[in-house]
C-alpha atoms as a PDB file:
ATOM      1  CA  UNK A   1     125.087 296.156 142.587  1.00  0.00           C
ATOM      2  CA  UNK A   2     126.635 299.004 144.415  1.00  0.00           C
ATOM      3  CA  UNK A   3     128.984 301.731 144.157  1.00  0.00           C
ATOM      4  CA  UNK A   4     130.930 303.914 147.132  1.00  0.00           C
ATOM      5  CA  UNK A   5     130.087 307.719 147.689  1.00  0.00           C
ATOM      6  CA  UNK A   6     132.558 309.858 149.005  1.00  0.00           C
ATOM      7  CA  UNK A   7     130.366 309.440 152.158  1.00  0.00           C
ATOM      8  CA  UNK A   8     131.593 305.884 153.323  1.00  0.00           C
ATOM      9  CA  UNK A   9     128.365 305.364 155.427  1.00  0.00           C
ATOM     10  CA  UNK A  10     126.236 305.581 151.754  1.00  0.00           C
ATOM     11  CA  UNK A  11     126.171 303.657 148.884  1.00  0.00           C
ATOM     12  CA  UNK A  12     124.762 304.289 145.180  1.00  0.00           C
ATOM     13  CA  UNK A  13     122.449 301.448 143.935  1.00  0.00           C
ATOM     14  CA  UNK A  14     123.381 301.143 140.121  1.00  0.00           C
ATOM     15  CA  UNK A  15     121.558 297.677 139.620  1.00  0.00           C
ATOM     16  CA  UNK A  16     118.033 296.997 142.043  1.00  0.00           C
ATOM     17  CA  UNK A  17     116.427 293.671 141.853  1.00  0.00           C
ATOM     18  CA  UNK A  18     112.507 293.627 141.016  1.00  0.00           C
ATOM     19  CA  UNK A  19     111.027 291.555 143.931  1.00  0.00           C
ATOM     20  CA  UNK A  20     107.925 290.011 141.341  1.00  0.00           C
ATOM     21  CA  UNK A  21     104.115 289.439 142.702  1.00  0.00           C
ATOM     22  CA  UNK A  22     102.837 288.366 145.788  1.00  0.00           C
ATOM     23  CA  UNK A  23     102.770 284.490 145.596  1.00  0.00           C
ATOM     24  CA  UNK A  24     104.564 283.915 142.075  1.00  0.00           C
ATOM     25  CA  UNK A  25     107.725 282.644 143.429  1.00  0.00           C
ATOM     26  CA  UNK A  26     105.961 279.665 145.421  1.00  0.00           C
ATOM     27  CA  UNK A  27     104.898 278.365 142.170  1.00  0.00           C
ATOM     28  CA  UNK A  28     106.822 280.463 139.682  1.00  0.00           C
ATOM     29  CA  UNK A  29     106.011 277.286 136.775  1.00  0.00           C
ATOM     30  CA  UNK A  30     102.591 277.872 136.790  1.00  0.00           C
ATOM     31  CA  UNK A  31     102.790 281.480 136.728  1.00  0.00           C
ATOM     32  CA  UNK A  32     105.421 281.695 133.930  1.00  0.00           C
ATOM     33  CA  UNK A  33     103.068 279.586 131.881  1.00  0.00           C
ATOM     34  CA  UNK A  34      99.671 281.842 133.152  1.00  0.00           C
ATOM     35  CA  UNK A  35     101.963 284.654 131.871  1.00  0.00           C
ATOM     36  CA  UNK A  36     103.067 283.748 128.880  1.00  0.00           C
ATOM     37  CA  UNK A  37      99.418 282.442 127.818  1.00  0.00           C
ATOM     38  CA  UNK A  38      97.996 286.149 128.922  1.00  0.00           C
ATOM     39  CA  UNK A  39     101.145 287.777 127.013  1.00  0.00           C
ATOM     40  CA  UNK A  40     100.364 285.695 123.600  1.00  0.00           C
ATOM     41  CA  UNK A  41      96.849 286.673 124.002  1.00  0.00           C
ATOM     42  CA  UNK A  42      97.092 290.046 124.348  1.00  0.00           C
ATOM     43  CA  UNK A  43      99.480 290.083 121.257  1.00  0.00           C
ATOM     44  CA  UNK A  44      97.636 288.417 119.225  1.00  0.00           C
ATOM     45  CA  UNK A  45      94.206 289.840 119.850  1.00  0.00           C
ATOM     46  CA  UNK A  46      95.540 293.085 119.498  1.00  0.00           C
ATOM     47  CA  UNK A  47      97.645 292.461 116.238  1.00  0.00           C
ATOM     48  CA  UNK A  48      94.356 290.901 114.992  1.00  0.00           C
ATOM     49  CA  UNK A  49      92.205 293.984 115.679  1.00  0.00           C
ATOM     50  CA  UNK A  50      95.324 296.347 114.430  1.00  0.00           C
ATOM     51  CA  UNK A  51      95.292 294.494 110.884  1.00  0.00           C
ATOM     52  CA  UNK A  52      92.218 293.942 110.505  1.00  0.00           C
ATOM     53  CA  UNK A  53      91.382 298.179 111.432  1.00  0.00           C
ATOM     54  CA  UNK A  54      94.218 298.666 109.063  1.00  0.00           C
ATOM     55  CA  UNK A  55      92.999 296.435 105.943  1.00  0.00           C
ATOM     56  CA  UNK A  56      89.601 296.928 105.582  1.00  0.00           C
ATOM     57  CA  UNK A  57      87.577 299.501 104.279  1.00  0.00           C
ATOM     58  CA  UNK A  58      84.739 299.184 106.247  1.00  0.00           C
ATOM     59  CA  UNK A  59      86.415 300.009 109.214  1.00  0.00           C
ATOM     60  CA  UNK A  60      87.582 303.971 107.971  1.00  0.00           C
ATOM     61  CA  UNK A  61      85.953 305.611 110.191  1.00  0.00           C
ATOM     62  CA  UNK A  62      87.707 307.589 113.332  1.00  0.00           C
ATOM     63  CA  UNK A  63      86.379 305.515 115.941  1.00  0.00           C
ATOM     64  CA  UNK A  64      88.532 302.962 114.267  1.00  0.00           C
ATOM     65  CA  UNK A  65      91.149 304.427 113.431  1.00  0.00           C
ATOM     66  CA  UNK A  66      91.237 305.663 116.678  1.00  0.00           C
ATOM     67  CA  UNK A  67      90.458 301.570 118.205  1.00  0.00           C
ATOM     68  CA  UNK A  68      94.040 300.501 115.646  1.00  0.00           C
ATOM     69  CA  UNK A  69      96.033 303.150 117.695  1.00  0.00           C
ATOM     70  CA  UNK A  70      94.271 301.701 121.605  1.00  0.00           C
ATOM     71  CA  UNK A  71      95.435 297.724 120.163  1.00  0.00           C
ATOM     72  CA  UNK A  72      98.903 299.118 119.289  1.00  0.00           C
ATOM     73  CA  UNK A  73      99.629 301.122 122.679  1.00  0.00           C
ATOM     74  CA  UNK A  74      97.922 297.904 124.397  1.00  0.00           C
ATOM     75  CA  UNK A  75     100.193 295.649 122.750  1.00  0.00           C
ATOM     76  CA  UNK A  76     103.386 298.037 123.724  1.00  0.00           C
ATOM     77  CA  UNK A  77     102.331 298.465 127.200  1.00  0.00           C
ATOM     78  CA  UNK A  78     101.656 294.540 128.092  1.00  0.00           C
ATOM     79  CA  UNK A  79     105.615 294.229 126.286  1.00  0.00           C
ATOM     80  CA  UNK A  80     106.571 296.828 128.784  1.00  0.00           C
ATOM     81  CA  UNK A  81     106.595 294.766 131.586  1.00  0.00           C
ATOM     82  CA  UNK A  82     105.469 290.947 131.227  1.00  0.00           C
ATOM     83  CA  UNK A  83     108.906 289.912 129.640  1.00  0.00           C
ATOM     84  CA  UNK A  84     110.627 290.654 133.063  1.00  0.00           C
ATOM     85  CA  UNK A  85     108.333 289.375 134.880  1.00  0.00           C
ATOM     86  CA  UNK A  86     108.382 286.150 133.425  1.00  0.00           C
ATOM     87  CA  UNK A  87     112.012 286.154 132.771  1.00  0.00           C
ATOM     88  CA  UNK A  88     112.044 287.221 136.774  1.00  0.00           C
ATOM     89  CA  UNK A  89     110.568 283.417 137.094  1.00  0.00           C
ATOM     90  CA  UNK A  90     112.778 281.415 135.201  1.00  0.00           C
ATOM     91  CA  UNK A  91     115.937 282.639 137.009  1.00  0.00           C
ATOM     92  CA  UNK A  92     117.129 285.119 140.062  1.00  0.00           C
ATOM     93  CA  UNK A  93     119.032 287.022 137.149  1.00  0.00           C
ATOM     94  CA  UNK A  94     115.753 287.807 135.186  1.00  0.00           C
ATOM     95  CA  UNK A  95     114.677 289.924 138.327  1.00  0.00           C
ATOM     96  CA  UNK A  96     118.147 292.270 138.201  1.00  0.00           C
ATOM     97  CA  UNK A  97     117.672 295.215 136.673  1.00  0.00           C
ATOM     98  CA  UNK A  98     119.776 297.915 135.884  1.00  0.00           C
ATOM     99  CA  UNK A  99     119.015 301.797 137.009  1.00  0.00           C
ATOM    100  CA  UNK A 100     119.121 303.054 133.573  1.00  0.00           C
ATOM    101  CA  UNK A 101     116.878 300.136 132.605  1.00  0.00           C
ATOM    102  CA  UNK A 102     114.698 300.630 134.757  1.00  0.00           C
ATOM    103  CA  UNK A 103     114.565 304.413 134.372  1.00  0.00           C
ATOM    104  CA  UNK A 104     113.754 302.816 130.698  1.00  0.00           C
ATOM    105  CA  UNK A 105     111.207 300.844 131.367  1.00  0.00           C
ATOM    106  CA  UNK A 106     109.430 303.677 133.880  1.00  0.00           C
ATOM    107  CA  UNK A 107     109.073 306.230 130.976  1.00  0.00           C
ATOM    108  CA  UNK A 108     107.748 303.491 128.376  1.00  0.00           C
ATOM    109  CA  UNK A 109     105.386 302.274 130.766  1.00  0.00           C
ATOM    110  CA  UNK A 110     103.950 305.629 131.592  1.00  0.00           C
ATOM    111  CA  UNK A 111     104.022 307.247 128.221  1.00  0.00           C
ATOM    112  CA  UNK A 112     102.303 304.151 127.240  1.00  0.00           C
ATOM    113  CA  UNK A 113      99.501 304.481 129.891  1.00  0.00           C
ATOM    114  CA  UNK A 114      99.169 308.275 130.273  1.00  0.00           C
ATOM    115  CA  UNK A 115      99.026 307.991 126.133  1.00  0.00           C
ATOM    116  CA  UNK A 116      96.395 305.535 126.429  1.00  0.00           C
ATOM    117  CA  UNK A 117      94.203 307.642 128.992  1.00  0.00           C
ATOM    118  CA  UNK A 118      94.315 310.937 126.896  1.00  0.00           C
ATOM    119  CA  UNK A 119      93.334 308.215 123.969  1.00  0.00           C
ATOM    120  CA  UNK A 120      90.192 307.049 125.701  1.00  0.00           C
ATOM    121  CA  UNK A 121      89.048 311.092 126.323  1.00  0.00           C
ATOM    122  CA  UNK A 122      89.560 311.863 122.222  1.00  0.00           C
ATOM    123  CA  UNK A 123      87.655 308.516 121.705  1.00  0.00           C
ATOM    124  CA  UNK A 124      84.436 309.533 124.082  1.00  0.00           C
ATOM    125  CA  UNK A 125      84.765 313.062 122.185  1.00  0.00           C
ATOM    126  CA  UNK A 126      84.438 311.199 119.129  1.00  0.00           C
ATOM    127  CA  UNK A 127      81.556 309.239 120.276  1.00  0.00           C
ATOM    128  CA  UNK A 128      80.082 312.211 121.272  1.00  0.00           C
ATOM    129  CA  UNK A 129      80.331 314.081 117.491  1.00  0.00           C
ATOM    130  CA  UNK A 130      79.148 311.366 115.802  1.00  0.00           C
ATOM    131  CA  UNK A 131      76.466 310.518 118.219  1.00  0.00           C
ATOM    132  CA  UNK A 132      74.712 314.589 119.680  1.00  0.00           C
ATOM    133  CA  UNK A 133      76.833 316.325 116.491  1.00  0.00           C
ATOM    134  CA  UNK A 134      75.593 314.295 112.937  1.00  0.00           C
ATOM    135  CA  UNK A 135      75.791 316.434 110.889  1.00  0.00           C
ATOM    136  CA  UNK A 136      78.288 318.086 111.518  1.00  0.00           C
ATOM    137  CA  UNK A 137      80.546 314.865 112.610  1.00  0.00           C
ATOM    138  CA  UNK A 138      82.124 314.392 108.784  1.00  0.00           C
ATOM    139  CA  UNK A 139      83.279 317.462 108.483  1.00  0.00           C
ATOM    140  CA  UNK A 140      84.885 318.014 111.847  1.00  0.00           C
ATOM    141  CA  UNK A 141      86.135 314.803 112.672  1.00  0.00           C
ATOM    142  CA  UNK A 142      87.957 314.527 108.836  1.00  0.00           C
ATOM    143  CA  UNK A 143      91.284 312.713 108.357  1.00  0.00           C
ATOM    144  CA  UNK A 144      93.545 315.228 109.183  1.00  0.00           C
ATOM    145  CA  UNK A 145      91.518 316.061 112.162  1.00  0.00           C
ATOM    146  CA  UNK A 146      91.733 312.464 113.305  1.00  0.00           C
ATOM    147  CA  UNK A 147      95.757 312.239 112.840  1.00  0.00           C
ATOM    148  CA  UNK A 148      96.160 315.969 114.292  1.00  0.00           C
ATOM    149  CA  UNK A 149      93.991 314.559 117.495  1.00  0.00           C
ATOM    150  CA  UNK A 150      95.574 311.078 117.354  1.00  0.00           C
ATOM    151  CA  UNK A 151      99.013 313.130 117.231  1.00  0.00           C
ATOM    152  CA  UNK A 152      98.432 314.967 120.088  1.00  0.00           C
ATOM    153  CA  UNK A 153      97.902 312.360 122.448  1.00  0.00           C
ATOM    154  CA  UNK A 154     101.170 310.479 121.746  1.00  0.00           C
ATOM    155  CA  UNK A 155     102.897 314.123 122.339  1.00  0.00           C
ATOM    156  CA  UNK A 156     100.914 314.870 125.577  1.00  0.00           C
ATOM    157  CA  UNK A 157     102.058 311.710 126.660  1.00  0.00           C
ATOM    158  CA  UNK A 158     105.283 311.749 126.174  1.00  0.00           C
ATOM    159  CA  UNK A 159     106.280 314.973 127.931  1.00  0.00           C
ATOM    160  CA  UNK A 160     104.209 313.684 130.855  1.00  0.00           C
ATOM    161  CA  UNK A 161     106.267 310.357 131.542  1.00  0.00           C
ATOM    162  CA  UNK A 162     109.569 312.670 130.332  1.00  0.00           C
ATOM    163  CA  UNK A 163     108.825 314.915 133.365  1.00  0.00           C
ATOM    164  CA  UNK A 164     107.715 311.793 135.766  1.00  0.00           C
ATOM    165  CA  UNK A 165     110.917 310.263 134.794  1.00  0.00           C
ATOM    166  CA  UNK A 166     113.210 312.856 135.423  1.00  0.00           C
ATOM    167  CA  UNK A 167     111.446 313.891 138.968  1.00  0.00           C
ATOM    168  CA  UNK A 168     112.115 310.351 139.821  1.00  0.00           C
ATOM    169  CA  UNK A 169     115.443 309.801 138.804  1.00  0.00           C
ATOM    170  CA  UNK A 170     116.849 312.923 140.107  1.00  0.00           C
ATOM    171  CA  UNK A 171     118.605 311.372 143.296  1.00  0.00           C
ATOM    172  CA  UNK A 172     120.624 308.736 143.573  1.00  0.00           C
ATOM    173  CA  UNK A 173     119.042 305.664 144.653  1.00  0.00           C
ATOM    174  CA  UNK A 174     120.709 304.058 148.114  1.00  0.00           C
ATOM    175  CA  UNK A 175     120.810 300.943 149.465  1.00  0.00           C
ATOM    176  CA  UNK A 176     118.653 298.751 150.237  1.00  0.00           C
ATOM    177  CA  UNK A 177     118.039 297.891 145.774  1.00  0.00           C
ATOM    178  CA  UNK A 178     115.372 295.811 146.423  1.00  0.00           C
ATOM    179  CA  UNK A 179     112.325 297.147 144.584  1.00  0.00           C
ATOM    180  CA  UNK A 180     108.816 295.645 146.382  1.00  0.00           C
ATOM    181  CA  UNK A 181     107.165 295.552 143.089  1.00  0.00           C
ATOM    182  CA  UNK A 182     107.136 293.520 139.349  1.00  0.00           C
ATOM    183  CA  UNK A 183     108.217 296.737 137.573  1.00  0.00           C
ATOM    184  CA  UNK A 184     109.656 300.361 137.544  1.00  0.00           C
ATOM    185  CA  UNK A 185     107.241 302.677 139.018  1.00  0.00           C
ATOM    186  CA  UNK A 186     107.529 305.820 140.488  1.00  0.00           C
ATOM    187  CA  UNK A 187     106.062 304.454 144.676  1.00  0.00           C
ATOM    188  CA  UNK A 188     108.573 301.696 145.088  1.00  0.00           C
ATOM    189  CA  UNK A 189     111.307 303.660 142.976  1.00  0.00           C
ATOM    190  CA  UNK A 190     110.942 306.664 145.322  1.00  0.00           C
ATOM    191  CA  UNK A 191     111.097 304.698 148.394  1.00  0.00           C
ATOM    192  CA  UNK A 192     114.574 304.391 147.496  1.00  0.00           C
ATOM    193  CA  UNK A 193     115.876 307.733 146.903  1.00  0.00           C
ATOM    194  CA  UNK A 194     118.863 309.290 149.042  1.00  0.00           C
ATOM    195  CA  UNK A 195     116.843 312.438 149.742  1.00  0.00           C
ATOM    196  CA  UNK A 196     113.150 313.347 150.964  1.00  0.00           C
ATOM    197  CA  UNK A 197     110.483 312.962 148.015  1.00  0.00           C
ATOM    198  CA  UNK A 198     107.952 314.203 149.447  1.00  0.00           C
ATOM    199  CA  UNK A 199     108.040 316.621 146.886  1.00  0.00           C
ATOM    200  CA  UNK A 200     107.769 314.377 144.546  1.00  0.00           C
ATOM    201  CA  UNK A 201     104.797 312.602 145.658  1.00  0.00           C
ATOM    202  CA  UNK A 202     102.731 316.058 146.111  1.00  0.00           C
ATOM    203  CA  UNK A 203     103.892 316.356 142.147  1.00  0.00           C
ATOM    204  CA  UNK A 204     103.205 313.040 141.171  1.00  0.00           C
ATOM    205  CA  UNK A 205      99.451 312.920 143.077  1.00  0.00           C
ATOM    206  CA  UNK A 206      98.973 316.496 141.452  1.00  0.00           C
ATOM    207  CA  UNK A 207      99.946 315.679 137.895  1.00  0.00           C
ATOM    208  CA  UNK A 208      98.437 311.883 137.784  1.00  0.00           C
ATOM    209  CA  UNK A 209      95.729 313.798 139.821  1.00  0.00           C
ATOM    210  CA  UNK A 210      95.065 316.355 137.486  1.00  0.00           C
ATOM    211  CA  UNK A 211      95.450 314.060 133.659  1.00  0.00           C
ATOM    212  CA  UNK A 212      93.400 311.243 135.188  1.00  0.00           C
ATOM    213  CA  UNK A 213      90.530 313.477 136.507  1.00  0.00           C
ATOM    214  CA  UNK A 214      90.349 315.671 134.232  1.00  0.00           C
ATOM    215  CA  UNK A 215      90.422 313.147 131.339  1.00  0.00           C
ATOM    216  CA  UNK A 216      87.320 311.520 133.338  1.00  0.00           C
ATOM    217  CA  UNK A 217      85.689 314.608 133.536  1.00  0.00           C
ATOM    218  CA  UNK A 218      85.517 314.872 129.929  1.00  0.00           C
ATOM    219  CA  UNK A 219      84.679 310.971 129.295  1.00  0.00           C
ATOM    220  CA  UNK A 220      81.524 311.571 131.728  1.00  0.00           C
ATOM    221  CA  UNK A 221      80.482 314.805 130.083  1.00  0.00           C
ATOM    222  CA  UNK A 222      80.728 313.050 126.686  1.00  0.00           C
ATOM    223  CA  UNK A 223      78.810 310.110 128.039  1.00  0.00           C
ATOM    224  CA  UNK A 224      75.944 312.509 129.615  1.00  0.00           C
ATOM    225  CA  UNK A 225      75.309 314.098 126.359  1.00  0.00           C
ATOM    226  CA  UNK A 226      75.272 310.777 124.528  1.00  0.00           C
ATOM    227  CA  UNK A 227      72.665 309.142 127.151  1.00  0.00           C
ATOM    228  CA  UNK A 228      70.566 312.123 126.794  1.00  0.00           C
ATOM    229  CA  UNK A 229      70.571 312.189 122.923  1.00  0.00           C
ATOM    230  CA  UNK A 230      70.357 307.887 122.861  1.00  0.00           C
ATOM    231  CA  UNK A 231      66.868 308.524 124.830  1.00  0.00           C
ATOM    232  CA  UNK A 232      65.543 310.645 122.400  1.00  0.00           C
ATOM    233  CA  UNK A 233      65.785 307.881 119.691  1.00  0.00           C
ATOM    234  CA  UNK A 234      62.543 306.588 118.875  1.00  0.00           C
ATOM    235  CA  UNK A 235      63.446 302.860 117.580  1.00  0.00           C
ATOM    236  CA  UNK A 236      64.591 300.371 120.272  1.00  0.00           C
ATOM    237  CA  UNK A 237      66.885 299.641 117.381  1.00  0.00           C
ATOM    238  CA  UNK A 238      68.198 302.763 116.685  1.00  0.00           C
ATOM    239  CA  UNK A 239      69.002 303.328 120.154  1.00  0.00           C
ATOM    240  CA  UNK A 240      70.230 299.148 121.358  1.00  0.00           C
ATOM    241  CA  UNK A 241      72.904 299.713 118.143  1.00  0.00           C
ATOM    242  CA  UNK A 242      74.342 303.191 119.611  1.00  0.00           C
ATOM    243  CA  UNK A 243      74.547 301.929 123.597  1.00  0.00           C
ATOM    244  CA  UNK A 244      76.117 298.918 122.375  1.00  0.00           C
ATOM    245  CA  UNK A 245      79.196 300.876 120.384  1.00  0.00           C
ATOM    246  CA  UNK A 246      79.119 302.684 123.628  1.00  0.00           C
ATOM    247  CA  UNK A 247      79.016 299.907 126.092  1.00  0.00           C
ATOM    248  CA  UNK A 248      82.524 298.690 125.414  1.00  0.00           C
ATOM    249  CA  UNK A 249      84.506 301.798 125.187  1.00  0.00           C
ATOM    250  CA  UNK A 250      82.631 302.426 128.885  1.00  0.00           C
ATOM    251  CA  UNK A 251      83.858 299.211 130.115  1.00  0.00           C
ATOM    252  CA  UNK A 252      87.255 299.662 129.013  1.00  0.00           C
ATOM    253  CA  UNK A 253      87.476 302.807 130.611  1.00  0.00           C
ATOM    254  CA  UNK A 254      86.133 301.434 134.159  1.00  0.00           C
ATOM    255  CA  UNK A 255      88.903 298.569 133.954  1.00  0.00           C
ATOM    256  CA  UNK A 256      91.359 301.409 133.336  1.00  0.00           C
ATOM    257  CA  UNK A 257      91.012 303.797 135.275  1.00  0.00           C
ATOM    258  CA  UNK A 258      90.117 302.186 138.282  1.00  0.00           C
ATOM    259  CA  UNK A 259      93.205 300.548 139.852  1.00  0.00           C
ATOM    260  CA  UNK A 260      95.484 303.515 139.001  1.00  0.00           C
ATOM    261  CA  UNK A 261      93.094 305.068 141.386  1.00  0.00           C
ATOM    262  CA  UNK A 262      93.880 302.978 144.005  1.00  0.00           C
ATOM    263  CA  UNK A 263      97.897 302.822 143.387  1.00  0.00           C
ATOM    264  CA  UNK A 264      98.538 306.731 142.793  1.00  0.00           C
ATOM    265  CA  UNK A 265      96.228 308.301 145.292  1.00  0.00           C
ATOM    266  CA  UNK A 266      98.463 306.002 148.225  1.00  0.00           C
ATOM    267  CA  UNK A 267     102.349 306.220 146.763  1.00  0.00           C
ATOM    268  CA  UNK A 268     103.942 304.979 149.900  1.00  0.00           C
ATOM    269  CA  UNK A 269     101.560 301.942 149.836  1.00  0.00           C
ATOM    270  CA  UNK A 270     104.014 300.358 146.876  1.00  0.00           C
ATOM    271  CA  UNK A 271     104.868 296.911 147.703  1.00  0.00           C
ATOM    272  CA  UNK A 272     103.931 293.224 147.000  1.00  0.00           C
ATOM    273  CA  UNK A 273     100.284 293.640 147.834  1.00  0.00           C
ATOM    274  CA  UNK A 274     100.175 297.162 145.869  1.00  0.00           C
ATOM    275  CA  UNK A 275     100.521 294.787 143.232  1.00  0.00           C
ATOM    276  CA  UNK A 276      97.612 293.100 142.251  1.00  0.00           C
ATOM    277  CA  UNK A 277      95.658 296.711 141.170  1.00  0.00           C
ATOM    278  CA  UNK A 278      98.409 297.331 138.856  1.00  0.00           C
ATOM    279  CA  UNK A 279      98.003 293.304 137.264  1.00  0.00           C
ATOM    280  CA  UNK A 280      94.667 294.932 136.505  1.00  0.00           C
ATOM    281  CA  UNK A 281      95.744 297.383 133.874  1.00  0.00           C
ATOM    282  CA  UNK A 282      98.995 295.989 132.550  1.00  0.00           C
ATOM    283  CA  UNK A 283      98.399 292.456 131.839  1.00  0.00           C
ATOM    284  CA  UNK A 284      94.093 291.642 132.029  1.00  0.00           C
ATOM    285  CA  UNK A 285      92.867 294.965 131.016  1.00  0.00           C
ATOM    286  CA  UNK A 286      95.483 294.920 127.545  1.00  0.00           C
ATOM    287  CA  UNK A 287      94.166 291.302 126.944  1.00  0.00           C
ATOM    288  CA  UNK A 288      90.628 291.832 127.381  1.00  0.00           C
ATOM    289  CA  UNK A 289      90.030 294.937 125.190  1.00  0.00           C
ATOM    290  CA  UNK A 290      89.943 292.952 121.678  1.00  0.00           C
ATOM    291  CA  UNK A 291      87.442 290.620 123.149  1.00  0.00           C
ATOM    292  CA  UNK A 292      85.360 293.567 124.684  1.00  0.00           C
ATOM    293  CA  UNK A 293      85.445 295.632 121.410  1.00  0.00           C
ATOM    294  CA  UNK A 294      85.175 292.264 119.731  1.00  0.00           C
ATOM    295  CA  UNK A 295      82.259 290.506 120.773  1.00  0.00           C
ATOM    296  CA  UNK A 296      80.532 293.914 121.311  1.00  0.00           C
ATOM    297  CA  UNK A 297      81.112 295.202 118.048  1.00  0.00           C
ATOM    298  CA  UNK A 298      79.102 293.999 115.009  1.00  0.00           C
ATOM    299  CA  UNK A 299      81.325 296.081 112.668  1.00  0.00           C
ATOM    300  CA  UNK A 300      84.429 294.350 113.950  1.00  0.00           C
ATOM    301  CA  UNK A 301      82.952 291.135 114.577  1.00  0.00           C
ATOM    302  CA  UNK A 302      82.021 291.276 110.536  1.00  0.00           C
ATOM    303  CA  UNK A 303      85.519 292.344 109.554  1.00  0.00           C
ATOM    304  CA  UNK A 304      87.280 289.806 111.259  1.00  0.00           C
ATOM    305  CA  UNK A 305      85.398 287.180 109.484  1.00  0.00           C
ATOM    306  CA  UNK A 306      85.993 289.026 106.529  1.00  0.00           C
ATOM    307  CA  UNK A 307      90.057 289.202 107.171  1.00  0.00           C
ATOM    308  CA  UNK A 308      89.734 285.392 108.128  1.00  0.00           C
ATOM    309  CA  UNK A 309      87.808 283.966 105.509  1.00  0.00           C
ATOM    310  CA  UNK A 310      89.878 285.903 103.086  1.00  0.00           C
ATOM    311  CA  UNK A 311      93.145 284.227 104.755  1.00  0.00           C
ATOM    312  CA  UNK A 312      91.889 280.505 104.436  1.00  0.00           C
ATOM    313  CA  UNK A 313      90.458 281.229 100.446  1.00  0.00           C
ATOM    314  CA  UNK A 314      93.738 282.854 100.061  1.00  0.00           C
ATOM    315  CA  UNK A 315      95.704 279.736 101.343  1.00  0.00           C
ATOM    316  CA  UNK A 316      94.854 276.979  98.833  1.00  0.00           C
ATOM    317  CA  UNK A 317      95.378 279.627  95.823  1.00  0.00           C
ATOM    318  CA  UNK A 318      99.325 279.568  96.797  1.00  0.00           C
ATOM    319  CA  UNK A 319      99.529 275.932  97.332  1.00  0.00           C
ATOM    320  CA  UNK A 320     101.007 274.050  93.736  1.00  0.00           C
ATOM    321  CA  UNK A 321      98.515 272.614  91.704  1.00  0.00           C
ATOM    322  CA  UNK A 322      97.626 268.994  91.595  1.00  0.00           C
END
């Protein structure tokens, strides 16, 4: 777990152990079984939405081309950490892991999310050409402009966790290894650095700060201009079919951004407790956004009868005659 520094009185943690969720280990059955129902669910509905975005031509547009690339980052970032957690409740062993692991699992997890928060700013801009901007929406929200914007994102948020990681990692980590969370993150990971961070935490509340507010920003701008150019539809119709292709990418956005809120703005709150915001975003909010866009969304609603009524005809037409 430990190795000797050529100070005897300090050690270097090379392995920490993950302490889990508040409550888990009284009943860690139950939980592994709540987990692993969540975790199929999110894969699933996700996978579902990605196909279907991917395999029918109704759904070309941007906003759903930009939906397939929120299911696939969704479906990464729940994969990120609810395999250790539940392996963390089948056996003491599933909770050890290793620094470079966990430095691992730290950069996925926030080039997933910061990905996914840069993704939900392109999407309200995108709402907000095709909704205030018409006419001009086909022409300067094309293909290439689409995979250009859908580009950018991934690349934004990978130098982001790349320079998260490496501010984090950059001192050894010293005894005790116990980490008072279910994953990597950057709170509890600090909180067991051989040096002073507080460095780090003014760069960490001033980069998170800055993406997470200023992506915000730009979602409520978006949304202003959209309200203001929904009220000035005439038909209840008209205007009931825009705020409801609205409605969900709005809720998804208060689910996410929310509880990051509360665990970034306070890094030396990390512990058990600090917790149960985080559950929010990396386990319910990944498994309810297929049923949100789903059930809110005629479009998609439409398609996925399509893709599953085209899987059951399909079926028979392989099976040998009789």
């Amino acid at each position: 777990m430990v190795m000797e520094r050529e100070d005897p009185n300090q050690t270097v943690v090379s392995h920490f152990f993950l302490e889990g969720l508040m409550y888990t280990g009284e009943h860690p059955s139950f939980f592994f079984l709540l987990f692993l129902l969540i975790y199929s669910i999110t894969l699933t509905g996700n996978l579902l939405i990605l196909i279907t975005v991917g395999s029918d031509p109704h759904l070309s547009s941007p906003m759903y081309h930009f939906l397939g690339h929120l299911s696939f980052l969704d479906a990464c970032l729940s994969t990120v950490t609810m395999p250790k957690v539940m392996a963390g409740l089948l056996t003491l062993a599933g909770k050890v892991i290793s620094r470079e692991g966990c430095a691992v699992q730290l950069y996925c997890f926030h080039f997933l999310a910061s990905t996914e928060c840069f993704l939900y700013t392109v999407m309200a801009y995108d709402r907000y050409l095709a909704i205030c901007r018409p006419l001009h929406y086909p022409v300067t929200m094309n293909r290439c402009t689409c995979a250009s914007l859908a580009g950018i994102t991934w690349a934004l948020g990978a130098v982001h966790s790349a320079t998260h990681t490496s501010l984090t990692f950059r001192f050894p980590s010293c005894g005790p290894h116990h980490i008072a969370y279910f994953f990597c993150d950057i709170p509890p990971v600090l909180k067991l650095a051989c040096a002073d961070t507080t460095v780090n935490e003014l760069v960490m509340l001033a980069s998170i700060g800055v993406v997470a507010a200023g992506c915000l920003i730009l979602i409520v701008v978006s949304y202003v201009f959209i309200v203001a150019a929904v009220l000035r539809i005439r038909t209840a119709e008209g205007r009931q079919r825009v705020f409801s292709t609205c409605a969900s990418h709005l809720t998804v956005v208060l689910l996410y951004y929310i509880p990051p809120v509360c665990i970034y703005l306070q890094p030396r709150s990390s512990g058990a407790r600090a917790g149960a915001p985080a559950v929010f975003y990396t386990m319910v909010t990944p498994m309810l956004n297929p049923f949100i866009y789903t059930l809110r969304n005629q479009v998609v609603k439409q398609a996925l009868r399509r893709l599953l009524g085209r899987g059951s005809r399909e079926a028979p037409a392989g099976s040998p005659p009789t």
